[in-house]
Protein backbone atom coordinates (compact mmCIF):
# COMPACT_ATOMS: atom_id res chain seq x y z
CA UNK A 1 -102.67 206.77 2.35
CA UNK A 2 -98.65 207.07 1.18
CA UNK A 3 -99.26 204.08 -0.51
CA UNK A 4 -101.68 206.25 -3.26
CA UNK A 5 -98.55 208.57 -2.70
CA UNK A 6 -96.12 205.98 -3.96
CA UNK A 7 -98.26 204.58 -6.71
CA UNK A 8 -99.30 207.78 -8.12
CA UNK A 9 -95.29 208.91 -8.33
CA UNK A 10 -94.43 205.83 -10.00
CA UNK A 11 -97.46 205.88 -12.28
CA UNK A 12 -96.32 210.14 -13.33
CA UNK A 13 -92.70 209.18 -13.61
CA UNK A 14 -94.04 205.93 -15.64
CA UNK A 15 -96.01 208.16 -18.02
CA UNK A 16 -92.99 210.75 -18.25
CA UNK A 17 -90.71 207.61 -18.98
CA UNK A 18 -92.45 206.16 -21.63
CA UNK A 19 -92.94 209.85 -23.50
CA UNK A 20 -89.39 210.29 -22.93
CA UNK A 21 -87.57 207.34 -24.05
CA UNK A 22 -89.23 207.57 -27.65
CA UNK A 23 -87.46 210.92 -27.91
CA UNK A 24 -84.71 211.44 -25.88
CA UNK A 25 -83.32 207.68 -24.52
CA UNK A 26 -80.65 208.74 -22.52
CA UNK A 27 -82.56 211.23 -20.67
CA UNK A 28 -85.00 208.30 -19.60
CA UNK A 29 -82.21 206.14 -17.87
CA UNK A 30 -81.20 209.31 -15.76
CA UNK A 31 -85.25 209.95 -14.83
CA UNK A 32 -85.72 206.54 -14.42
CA UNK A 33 -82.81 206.14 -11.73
CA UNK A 34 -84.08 209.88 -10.29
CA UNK A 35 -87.13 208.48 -9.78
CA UNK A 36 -86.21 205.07 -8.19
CA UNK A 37 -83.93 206.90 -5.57
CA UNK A 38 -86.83 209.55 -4.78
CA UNK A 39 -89.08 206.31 -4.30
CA UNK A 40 -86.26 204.90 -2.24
CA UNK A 41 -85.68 207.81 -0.06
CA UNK A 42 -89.37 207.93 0.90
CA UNK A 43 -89.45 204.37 1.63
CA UNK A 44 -86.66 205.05 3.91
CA UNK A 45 -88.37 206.79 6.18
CA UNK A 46 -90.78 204.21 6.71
CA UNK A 47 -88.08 201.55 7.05
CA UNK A 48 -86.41 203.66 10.38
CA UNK A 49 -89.62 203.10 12.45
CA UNK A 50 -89.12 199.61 11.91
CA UNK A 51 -85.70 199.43 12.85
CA UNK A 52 -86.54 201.33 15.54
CA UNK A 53 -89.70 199.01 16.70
CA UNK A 54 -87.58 195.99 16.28
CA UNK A 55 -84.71 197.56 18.45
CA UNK A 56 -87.00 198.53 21.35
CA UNK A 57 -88.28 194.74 21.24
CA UNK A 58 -84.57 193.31 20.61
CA UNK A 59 -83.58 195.35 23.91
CA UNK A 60 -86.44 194.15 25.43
CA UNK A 61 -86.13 190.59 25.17
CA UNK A 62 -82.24 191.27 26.07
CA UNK A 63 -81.47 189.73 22.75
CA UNK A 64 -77.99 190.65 21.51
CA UNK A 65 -77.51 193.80 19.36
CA UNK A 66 -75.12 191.61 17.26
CA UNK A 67 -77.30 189.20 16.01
CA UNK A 68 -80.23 192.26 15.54
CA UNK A 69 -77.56 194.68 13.70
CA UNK A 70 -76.29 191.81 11.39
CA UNK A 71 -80.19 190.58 10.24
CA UNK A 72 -80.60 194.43 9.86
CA UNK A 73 -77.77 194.58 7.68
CA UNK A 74 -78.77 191.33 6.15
CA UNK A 75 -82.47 193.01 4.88
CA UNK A 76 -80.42 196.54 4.24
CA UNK A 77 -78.25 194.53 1.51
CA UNK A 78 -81.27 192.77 0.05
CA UNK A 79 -82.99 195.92 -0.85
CA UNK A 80 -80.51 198.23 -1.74
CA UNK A 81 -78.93 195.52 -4.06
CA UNK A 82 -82.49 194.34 -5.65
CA UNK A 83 -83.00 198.49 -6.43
CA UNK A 84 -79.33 198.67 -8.10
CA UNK A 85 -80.19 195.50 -9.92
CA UNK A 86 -83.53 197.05 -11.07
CA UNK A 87 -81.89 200.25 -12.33
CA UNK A 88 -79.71 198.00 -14.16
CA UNK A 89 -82.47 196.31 -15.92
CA UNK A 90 -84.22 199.71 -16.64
CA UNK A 91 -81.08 200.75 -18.79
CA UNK A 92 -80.44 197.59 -20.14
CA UNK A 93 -78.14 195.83 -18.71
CA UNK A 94 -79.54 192.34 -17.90
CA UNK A 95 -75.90 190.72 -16.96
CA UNK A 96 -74.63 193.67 -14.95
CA UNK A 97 -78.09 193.45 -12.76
CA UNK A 98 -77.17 189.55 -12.22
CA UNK A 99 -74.11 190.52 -11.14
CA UNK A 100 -74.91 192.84 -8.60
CA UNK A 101 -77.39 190.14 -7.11
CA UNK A 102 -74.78 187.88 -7.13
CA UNK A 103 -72.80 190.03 -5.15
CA UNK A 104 -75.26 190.96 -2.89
CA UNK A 105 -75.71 187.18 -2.26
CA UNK A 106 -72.20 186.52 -1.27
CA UNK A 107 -72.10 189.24 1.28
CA UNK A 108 -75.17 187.86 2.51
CA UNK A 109 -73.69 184.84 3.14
CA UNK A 110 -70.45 186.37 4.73
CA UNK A 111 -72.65 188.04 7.23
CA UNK A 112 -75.32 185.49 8.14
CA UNK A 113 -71.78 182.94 8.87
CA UNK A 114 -71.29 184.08 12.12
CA UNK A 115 -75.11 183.36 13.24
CA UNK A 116 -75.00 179.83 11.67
CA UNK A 117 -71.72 179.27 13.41
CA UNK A 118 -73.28 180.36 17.32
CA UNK A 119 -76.46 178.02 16.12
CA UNK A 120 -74.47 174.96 15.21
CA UNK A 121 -72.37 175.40 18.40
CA UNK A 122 -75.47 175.43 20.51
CA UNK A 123 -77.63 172.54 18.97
CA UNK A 124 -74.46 170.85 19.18
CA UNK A 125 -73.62 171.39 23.20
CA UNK A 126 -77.71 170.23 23.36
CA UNK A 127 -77.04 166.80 21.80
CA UNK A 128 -76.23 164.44 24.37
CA UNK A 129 -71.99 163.96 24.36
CA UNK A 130 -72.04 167.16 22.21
CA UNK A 131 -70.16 169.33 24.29
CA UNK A 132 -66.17 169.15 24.40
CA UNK A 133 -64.74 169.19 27.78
């Protein structure tokens, strides 16, 4: 049950945040981001037997590391930049968050090139005449 775990930390820090940002505001942005890594850092543990599950399958179906490490990376960017962008919205900073998703975005893209490349070059040597000699 570590998702009762999870709640019930987020609910206490919640409670402490709400208490705390009446009186002291700029104590409640550094609890807040305390908070979100401790979250994070638990979650992380959980997220390695999944990279590990999806390696022992990747190696299994002889599928190349590449293309696993990259979609790993892919997910990796996705959540670590959607928690930065949420600490940004917790202290206020609404533009700075959309930046940081933007960001994230453009990497994405930058990585995930390289797949869409080797898939175009493969439906294309399918199609009939496709393939260069």
């Amino acid at each position: 049950m570590e998702v009762l775990q999870i709640v019930g930390f987020g609910l206490i820090a919640t409670v402490l945040l709400v208490i705390l940002r009446k009186q002291r505001p700029e104590m409640a942005v550094q609890l807040s981001i305390a908070a979100g890594v401790i979250l994070f850092l638990f979650i992380l543990t959980k997220v390695t037997a999944v990279v590990q599950v999806l390696d022992d399958l990747a190696n299994r179906a002889q599928i190349n590391r590449y293309y696993l490490t990259t979609l790993l990376k892919i997910v990796g960017i996705a959540y670590v930049a959607e928690f930065g962008a949420q600490i940004c919205r917790d202290a206020g900073e609404g533009a700075i968050a959309s930046k940081v998703e933007l960001g994230a975005k453009v990497l994405v893209l930058v990585l995930a090139l390289p797949i869409v490349l080797a898939l175009m070059e493969s439906l294309i040597n399918l199609l009939p005449g496709g393939a260069s000699p």
